[in-house]
N, C-alpha and C. Protein backbone atom coordinates (compact mmCIF):
# COMPACT_ATOMS: atom_id res chain seq x y z
N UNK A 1 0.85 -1.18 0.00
CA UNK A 1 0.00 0.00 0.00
C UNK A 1 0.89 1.23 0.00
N UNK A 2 0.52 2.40 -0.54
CA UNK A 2 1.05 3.55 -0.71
C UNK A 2 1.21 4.32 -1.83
N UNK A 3 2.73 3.81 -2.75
CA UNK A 3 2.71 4.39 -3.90
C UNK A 3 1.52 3.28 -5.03
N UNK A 4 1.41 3.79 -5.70
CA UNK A 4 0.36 3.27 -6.91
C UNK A 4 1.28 2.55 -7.77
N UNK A 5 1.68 1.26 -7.60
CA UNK A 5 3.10 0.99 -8.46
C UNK A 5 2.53 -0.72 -8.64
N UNK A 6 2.96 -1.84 -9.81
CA UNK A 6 2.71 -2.56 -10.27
C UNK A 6 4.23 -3.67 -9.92
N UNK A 7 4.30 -4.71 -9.01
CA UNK A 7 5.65 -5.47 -8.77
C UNK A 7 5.84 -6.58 -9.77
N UNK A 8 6.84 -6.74 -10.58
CA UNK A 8 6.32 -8.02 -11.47
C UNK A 8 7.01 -8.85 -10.35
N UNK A 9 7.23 -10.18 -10.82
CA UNK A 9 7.82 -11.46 -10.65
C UNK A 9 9.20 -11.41 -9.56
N UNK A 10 9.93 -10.48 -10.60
CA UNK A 10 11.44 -10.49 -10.46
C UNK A 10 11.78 -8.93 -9.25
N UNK A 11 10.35 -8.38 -8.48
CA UNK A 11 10.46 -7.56 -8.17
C UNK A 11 10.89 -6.14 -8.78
N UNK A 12 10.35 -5.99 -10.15
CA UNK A 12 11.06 -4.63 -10.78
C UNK A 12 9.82 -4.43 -10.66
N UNK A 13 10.01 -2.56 -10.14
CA UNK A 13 8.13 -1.56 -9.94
C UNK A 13 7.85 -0.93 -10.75
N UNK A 14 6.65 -1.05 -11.29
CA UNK A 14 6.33 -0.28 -12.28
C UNK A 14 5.30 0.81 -12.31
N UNK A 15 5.27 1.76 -12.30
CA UNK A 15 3.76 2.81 -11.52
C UNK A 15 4.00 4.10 -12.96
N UNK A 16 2.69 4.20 -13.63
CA UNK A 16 2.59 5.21 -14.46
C UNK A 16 3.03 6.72 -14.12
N UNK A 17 3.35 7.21 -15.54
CA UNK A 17 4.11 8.44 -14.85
C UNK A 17 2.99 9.64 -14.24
N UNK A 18 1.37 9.81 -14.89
CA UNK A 18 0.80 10.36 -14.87
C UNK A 18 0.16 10.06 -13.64
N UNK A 19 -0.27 11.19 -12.92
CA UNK A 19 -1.16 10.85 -12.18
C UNK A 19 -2.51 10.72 -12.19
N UNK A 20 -2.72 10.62 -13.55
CA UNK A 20 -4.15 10.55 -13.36
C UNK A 20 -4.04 9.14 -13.67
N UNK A 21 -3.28 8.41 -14.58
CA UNK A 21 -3.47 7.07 -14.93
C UNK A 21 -3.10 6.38 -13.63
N UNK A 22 -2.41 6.72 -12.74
CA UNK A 22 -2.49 6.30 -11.27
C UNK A 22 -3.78 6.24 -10.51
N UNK A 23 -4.25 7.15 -10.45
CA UNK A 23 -5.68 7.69 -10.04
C UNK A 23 -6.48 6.09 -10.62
N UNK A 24 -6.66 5.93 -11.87
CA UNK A 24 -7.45 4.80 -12.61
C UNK A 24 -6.71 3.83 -11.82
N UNK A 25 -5.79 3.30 -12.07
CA UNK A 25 -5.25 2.26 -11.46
C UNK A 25 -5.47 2.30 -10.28
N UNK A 26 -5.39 2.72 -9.29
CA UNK A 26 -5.49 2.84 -7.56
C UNK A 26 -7.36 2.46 -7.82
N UNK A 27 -7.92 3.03 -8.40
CA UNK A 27 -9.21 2.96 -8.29
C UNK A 27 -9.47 1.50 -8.68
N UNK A 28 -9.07 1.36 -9.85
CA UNK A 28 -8.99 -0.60 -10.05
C UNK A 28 -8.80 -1.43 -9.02
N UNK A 29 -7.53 -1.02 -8.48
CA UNK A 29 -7.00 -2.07 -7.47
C UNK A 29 -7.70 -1.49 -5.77
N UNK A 30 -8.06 -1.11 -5.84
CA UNK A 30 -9.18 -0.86 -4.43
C UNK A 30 -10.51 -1.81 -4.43
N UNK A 31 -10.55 -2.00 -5.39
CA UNK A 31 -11.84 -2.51 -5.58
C UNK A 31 -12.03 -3.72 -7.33
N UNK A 32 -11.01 -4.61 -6.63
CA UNK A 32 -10.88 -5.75 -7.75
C UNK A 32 -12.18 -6.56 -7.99
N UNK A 33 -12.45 -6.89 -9.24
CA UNK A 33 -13.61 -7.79 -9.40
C UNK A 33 -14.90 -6.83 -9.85
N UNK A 34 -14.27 -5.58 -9.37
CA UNK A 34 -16.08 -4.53 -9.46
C UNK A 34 -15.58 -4.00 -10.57
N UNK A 35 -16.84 -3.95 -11.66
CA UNK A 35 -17.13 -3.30 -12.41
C UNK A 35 -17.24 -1.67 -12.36
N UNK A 36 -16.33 -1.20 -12.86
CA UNK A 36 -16.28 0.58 -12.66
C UNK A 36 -16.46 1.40 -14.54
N UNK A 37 -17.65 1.90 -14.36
CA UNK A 37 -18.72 2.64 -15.32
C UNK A 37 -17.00 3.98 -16.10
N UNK A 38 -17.50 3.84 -16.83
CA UNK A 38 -16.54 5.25 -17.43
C UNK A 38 -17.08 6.81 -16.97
N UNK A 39 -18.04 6.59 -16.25
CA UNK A 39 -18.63 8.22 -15.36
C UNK A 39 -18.24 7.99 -14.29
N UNK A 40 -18.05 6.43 -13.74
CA UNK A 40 -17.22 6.63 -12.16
C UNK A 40 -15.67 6.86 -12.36
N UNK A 41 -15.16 6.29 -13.15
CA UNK A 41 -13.67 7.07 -13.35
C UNK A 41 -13.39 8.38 -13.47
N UNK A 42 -14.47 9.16 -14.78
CA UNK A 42 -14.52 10.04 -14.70
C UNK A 42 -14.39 10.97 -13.15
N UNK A 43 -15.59 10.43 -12.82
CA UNK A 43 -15.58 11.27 -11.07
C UNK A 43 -14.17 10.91 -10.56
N UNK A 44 -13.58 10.38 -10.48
CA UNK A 44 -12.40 9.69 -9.47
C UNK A 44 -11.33 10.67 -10.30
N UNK A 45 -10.82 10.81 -11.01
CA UNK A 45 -10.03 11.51 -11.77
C UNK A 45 -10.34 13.13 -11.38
N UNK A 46 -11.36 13.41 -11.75
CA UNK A 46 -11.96 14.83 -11.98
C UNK A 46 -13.30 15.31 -10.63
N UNK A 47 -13.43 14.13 -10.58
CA UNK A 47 -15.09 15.41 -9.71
C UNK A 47 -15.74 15.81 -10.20
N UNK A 48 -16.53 16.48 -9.61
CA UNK A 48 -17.47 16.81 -10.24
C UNK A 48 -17.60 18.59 -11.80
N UNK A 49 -16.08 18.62 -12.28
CA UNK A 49 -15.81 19.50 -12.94
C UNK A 49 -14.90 18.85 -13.76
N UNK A 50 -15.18 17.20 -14.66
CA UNK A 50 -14.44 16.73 -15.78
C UNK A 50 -14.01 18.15 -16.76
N UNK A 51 -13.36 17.69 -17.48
CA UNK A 51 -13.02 18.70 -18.87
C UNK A 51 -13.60 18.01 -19.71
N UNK A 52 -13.76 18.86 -21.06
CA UNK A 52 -14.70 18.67 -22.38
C UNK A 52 -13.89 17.17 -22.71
N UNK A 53 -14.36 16.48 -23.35
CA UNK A 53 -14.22 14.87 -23.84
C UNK A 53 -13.39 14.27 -22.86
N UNK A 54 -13.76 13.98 -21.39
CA UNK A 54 -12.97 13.86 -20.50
C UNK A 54 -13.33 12.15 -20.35
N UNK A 55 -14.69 11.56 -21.17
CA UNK A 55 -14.69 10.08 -21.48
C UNK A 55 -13.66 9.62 -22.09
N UNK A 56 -13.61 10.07 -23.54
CA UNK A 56 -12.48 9.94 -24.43
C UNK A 56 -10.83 10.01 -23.43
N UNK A 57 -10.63 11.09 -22.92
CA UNK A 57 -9.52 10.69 -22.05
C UNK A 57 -9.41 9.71 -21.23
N UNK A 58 -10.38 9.72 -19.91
CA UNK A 58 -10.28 8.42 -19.47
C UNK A 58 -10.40 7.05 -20.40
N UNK A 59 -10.69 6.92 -20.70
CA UNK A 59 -10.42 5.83 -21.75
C UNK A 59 -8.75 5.66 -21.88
N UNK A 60 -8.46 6.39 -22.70
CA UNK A 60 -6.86 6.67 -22.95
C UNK A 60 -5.96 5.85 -21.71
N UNK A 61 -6.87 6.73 -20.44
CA UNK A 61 -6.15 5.92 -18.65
C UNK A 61 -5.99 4.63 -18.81
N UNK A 62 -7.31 4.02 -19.24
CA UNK A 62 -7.50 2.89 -19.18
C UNK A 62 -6.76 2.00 -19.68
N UNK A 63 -6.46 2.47 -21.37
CA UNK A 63 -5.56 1.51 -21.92
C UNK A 63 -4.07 1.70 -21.25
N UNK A 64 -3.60 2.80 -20.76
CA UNK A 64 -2.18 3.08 -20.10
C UNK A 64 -1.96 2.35 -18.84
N UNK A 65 -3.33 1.88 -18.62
CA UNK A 65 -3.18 0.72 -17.32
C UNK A 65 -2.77 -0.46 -17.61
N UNK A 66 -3.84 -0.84 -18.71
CA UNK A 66 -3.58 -1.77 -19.29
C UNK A 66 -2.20 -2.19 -20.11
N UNK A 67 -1.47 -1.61 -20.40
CA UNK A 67 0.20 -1.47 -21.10
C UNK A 67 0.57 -1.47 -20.17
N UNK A 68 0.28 -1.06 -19.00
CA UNK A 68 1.67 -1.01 -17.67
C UNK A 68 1.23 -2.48 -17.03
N UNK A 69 -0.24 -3.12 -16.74
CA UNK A 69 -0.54 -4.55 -16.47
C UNK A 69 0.39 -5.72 -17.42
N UNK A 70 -0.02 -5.06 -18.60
CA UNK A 70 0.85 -6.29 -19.59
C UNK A 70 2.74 -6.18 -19.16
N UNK A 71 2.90 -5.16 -19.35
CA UNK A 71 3.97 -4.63 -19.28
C UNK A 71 4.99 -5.74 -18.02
N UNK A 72 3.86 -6.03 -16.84
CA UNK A 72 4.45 -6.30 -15.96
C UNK A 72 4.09 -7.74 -15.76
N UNK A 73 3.70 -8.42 -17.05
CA UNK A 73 3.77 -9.73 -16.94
C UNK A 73 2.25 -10.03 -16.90
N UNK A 74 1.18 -9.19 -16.62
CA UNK A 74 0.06 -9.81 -16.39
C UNK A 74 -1.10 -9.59 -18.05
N UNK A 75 -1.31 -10.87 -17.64
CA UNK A 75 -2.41 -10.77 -18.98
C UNK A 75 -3.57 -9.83 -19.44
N UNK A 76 -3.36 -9.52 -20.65
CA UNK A 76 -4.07 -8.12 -20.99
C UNK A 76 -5.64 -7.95 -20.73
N UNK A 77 -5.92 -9.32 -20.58
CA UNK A 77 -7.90 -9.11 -19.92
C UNK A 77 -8.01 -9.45 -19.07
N UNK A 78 -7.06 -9.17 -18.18
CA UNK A 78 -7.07 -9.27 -16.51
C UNK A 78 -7.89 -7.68 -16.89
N UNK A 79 -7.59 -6.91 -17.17
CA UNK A 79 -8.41 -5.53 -16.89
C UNK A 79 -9.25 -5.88 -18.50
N UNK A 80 -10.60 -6.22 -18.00
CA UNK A 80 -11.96 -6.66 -19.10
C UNK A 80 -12.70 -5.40 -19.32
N UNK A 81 -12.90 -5.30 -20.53
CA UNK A 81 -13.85 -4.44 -20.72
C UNK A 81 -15.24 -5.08 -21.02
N UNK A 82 -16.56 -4.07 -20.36
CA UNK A 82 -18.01 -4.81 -20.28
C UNK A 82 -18.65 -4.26 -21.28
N UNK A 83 -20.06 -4.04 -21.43
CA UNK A 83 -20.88 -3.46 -21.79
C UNK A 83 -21.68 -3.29 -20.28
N UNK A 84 -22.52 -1.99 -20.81
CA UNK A 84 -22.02 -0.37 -21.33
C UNK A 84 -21.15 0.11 -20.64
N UNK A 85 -19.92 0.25 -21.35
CA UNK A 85 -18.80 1.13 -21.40
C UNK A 85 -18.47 0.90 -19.66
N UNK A 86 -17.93 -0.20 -19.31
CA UNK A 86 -17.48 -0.72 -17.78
C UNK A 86 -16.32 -1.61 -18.28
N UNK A 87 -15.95 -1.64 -17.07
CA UNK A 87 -14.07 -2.49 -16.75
C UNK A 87 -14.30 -3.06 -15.63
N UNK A 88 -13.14 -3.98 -15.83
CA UNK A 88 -13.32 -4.33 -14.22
C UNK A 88 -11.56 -5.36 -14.37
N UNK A 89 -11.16 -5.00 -13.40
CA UNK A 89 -9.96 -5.36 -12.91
C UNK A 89 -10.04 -6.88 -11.95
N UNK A 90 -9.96 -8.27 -12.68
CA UNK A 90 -10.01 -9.46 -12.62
C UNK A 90 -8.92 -10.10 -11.74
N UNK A 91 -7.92 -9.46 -10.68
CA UNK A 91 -6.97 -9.97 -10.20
C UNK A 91 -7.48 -10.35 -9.03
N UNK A 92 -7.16 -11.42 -8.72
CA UNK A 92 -7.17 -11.86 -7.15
C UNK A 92 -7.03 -10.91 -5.95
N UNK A 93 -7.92 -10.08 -4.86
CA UNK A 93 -6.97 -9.71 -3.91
C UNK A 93 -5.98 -10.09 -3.25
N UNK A 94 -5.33 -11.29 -3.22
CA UNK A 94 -4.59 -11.84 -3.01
C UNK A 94 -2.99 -11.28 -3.34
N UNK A 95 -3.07 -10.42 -4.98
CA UNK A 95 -1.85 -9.82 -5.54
C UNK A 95 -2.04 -8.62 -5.23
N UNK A 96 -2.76 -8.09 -4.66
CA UNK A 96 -3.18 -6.54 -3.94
C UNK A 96 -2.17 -6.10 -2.99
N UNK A 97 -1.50 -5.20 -2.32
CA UNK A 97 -1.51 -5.37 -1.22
C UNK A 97 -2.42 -4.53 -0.14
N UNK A 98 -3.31 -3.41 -0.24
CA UNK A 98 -3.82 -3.28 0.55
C UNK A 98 -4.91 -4.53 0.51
N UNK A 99 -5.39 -5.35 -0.36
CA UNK A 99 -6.45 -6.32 0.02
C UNK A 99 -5.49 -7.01 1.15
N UNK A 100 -4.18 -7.50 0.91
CA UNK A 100 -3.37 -8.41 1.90
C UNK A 100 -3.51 -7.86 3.34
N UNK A 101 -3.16 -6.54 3.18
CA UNK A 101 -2.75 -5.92 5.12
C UNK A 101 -4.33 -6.11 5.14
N UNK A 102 -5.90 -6.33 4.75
CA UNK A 102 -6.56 -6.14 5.34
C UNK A 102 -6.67 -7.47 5.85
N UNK A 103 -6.66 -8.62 5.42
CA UNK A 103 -6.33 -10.15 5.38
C UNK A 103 -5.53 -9.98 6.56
N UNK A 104 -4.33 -9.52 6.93
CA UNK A 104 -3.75 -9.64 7.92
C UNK A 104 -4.10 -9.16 9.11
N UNK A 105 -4.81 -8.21 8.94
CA UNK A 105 -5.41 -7.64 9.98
C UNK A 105 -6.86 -8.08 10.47
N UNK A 106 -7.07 -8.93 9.68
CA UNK A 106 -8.52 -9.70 10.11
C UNK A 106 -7.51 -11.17 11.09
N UNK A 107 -6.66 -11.48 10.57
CA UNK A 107 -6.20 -12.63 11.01
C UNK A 107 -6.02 -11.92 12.74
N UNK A 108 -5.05 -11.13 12.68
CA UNK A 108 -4.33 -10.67 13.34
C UNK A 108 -5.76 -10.12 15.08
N UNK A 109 -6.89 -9.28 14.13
CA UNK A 109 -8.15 -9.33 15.09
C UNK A 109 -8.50 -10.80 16.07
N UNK A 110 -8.45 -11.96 15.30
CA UNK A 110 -8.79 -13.23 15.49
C UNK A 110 -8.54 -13.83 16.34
N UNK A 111 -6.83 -13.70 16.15
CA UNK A 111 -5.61 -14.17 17.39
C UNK A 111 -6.07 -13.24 18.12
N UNK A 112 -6.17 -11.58 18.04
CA UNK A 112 -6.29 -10.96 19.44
C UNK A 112 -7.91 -11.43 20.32
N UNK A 113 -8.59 -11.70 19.64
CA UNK A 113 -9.89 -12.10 20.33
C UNK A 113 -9.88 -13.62 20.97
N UNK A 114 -8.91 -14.35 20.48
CA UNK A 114 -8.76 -15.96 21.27
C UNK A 114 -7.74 -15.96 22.82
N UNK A 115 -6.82 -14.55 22.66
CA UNK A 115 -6.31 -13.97 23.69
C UNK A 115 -4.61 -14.46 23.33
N UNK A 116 -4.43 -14.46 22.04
CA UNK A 116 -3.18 -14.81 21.63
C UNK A 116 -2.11 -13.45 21.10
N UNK A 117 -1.69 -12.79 22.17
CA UNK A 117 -1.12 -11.94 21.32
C UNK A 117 0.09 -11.58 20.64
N UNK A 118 0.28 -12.74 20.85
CA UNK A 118 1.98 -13.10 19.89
C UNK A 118 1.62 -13.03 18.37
N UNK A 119 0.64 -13.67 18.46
CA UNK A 119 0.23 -14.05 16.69
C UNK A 119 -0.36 -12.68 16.42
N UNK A 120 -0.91 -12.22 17.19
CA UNK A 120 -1.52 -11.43 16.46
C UNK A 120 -0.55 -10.35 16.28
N UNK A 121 0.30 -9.62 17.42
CA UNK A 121 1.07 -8.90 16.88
C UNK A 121 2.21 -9.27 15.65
N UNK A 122 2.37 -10.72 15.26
CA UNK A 122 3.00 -11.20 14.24
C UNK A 122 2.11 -10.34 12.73
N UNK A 123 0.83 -10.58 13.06
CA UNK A 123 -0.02 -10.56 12.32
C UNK A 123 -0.10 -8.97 11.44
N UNK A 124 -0.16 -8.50 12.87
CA UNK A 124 -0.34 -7.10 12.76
C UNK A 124 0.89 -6.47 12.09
N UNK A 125 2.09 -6.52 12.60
CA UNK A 125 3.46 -6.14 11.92
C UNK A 125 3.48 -6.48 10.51
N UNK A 126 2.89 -7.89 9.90
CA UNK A 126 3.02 -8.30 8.97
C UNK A 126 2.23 -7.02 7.78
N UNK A 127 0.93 -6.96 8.50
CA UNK A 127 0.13 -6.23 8.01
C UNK A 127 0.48 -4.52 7.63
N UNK A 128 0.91 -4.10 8.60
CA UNK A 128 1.97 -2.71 8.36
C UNK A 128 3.27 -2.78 7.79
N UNK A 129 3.65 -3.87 7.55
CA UNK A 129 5.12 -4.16 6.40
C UNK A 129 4.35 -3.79 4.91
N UNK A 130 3.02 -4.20 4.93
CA UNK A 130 2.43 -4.18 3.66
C UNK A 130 2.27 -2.56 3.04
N UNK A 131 2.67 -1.69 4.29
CA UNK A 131 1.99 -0.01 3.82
C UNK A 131 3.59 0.58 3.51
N UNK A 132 3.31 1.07 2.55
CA UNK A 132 4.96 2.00 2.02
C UNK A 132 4.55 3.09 1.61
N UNK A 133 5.02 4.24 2.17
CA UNK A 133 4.75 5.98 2.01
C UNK A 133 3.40 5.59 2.08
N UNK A 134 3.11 7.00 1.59
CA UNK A 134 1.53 7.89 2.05
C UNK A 134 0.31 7.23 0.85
N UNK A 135 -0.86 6.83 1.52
CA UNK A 135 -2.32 6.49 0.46
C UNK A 135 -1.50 7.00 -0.27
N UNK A 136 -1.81 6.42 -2.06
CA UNK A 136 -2.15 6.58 -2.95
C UNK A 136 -1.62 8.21 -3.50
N UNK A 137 -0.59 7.75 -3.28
CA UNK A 137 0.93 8.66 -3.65
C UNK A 137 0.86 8.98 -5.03
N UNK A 138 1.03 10.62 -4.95
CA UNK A 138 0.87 10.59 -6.27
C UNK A 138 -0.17 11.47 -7.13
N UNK A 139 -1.30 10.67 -6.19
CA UNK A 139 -2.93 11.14 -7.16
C UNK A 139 -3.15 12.41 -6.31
N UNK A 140 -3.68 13.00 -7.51
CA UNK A 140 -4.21 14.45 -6.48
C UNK A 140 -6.15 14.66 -7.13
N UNK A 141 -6.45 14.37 -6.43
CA UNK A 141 -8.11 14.44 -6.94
C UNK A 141 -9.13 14.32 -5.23
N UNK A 142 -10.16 14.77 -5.98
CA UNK A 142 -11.26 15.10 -4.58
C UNK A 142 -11.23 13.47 -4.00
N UNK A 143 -11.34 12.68 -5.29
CA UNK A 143 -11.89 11.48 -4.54
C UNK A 143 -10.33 10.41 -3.90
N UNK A 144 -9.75 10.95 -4.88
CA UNK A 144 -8.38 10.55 -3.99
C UNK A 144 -7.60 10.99 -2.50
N UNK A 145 -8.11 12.26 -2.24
CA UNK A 145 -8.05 12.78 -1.33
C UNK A 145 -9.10 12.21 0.08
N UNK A 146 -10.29 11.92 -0.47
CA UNK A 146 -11.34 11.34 0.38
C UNK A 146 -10.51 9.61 0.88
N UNK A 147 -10.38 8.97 -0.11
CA UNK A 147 -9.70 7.75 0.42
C UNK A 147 -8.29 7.84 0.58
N UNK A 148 -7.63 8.96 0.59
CA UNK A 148 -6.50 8.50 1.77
C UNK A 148 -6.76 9.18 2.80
N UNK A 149 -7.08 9.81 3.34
CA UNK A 149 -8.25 10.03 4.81
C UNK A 149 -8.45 9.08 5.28
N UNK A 150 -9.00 8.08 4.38
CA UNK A 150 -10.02 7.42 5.37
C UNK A 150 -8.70 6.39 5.25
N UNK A 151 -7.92 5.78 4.10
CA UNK A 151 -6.90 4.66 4.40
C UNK A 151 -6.09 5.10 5.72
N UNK A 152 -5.89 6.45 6.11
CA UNK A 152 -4.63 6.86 6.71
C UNK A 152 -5.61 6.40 8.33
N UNK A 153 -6.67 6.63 8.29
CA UNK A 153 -7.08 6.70 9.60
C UNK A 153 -7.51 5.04 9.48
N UNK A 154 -7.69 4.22 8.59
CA UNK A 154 -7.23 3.03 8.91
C UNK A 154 -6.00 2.46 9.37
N UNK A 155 -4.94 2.66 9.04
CA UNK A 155 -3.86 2.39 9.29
C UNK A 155 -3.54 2.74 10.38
N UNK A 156 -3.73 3.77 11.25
CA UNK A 156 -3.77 4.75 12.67
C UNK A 156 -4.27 3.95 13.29
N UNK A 157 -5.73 3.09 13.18
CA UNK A 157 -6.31 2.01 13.82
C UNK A 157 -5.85 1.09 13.67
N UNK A 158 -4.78 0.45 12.77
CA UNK A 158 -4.49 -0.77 13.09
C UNK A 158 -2.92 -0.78 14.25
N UNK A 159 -2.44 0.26 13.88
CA UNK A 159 -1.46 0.95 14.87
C UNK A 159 -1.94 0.67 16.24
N UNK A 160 -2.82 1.64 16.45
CA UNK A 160 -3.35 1.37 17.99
C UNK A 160 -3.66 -0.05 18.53
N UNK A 161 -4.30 -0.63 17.28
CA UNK A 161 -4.40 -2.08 17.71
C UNK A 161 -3.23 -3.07 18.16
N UNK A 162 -2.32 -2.52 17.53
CA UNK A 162 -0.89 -3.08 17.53
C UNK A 162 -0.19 -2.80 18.88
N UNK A 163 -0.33 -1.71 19.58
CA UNK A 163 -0.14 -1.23 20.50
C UNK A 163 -0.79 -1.85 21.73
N UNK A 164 -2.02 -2.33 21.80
CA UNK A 164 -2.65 -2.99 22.93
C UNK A 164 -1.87 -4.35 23.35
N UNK A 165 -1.28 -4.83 21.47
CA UNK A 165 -1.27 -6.21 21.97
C UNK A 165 0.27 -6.20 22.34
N UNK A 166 0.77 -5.30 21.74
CA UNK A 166 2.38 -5.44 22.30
C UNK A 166 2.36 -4.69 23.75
N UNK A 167 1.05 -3.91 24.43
CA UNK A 167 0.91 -3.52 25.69
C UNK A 167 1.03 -5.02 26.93
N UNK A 168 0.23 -6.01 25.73
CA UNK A 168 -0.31 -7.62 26.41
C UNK A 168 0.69 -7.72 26.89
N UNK A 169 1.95 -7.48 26.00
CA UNK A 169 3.09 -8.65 25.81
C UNK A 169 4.25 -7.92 26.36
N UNK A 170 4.03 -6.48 27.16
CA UNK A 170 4.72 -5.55 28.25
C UNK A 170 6.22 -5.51 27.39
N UNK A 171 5.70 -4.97 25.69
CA UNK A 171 7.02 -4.75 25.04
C UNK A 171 6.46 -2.94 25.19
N UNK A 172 6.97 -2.27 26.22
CA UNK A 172 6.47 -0.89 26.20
C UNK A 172 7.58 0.07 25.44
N UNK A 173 8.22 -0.14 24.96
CA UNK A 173 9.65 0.10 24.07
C UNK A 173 8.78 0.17 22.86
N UNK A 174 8.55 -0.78 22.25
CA UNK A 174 7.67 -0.71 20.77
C UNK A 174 6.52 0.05 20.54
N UNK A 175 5.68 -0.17 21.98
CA UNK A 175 4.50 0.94 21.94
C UNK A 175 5.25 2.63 21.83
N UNK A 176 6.00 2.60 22.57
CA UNK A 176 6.26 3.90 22.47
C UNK A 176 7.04 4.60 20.92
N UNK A 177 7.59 3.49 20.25
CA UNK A 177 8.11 3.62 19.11
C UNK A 177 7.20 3.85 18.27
N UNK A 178 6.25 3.35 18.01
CA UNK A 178 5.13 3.17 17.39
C UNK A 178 3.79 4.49 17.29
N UNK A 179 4.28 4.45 18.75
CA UNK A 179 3.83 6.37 18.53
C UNK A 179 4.11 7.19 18.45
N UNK A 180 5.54 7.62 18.01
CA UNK A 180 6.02 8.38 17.54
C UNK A 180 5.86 8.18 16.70
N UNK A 181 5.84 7.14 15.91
CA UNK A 181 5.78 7.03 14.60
C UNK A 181 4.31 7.71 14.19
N UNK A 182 3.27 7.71 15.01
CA UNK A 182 2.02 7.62 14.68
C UNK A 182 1.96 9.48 14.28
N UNK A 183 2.85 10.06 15.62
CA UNK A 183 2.96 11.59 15.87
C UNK A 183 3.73 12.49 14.52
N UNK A 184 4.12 11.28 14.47
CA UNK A 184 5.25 12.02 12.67
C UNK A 184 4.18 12.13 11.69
N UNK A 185 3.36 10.70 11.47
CA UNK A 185 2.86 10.78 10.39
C UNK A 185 1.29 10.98 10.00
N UNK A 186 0.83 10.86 11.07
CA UNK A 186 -0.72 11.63 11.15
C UNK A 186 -0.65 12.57 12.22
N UNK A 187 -2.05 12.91 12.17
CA UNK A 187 -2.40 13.83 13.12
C UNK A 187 -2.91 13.76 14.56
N UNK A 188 -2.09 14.50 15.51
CA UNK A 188 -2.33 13.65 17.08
C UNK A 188 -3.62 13.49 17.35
N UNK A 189 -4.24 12.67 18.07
CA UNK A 189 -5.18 12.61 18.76
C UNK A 189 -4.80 12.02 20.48
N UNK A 190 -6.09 12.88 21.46
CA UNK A 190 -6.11 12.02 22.40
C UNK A 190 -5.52 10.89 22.69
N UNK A 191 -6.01 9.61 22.04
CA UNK A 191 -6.34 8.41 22.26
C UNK A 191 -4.55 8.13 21.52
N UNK A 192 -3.43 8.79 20.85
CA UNK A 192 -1.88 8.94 20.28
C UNK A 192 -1.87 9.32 21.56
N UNK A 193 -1.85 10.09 22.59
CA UNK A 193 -1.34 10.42 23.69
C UNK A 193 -1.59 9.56 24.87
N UNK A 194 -2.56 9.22 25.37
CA UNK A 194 -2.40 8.46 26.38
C UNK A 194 -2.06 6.90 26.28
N UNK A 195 -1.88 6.43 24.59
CA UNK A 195 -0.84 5.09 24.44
C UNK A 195 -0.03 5.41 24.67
N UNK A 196 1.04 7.03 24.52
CA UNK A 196 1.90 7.22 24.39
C UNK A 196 2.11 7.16 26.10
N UNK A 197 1.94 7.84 26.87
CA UNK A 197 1.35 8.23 28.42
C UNK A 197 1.53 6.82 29.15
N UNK A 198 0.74 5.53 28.39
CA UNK A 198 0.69 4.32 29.14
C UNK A 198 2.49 3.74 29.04
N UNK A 199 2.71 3.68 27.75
CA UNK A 199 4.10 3.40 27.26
C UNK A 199 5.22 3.92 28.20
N UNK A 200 4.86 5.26 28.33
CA UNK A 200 6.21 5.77 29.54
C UNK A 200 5.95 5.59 31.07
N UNK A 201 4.70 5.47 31.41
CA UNK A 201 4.68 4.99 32.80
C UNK A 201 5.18 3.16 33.10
């Protein structure tokens, strides 16, 4: 999770230079398997103030996704085109990685609810290895802006979560690391301070 970038095989990254063809892509891979209309791209790109033949452009995105998919080893109708005028991005969440950290973080909930918190903080770490730099790096749009908000304040929650269980496991060194980290890269809240507060007492 982070930059908008494509890993082949051999680990070489590949992420379009444009940001808007990022924008399309991030929007694909958020939401694999769903069918996305050429007026919802539109919006995701633009908002509600597209430019004149701004279908015709997105389109253009589309195929530049599609050249950077092939590009990187994956088959060219992995991204299908439907009728009327819909796509849909056919990859497993599995090759995702924000679908993965959420996978991990469901695991990671699981172990913490059976009262295991080794695994789960395994779980959880695993799950924040998966995030690199900031949402959806890159894109600058209303609706891109709306979901890294809301990714960033996911990730803040899985933090805190991470923090209880390494609280379990009286590693108060990591909690406190962890919120600094939290203090660098979002915005404080309360609930950043008194983990932080528990950590130094």
């Amino acid at each position: 999770m982070g930059n908008i970038e494509i890993v082949t095989d051999d680990g070489t990254s590949i992420s379009p230079s444009r940001g808007a063809v990022r924008c399309v892509l991030g929007a694909f891979a958020l939401s694999p398997g769903r069918r996305l209309g050429i007026d919802d791209l539109v919006s995701r790109v633009w908002g509600i103030a597209p430019p004149d033949r701004a279908d015709e452009t997105v389109t253009t995105y589309v195929r530049s996704v599609r050249r950077a998919l092939t590009q990187a080893g994956v088959p060219a109708d992995t991204l299908r085109s439907h009728r009327p005028r819909m796509y849909s991005l056919d990859l497993s969440p599995k090759n995702i990685d924000y679908h993965i950290f959420r996978s991990l973080c469901a695991a990671a909930s699981e172990a913490a609810a059976r009262n295991d918190p080794r695994s789960a903080v395994s779980s959880y770490e695993a799950a924040l290895g998966k995030w690199r730099g900031d949402a959806l790096s890159g894109v600058e749009s209303s609706w891109a802006e709306s979901r890294r908000h809301a990714l960033e304040i996911e990730w803040a929650e899985v933090v805190y979560a991470l923090c209880d269980q390494l609280s379990d496991l009286g590693d108060q060194h990591a909690v406190a690391t962890w919120t600094e980290r939290i203090a660098t890269e979002s915005v404080p809240t309360d609930r950043m301070i008194l983990v932080g507060i528990r950590a130094l007492c």
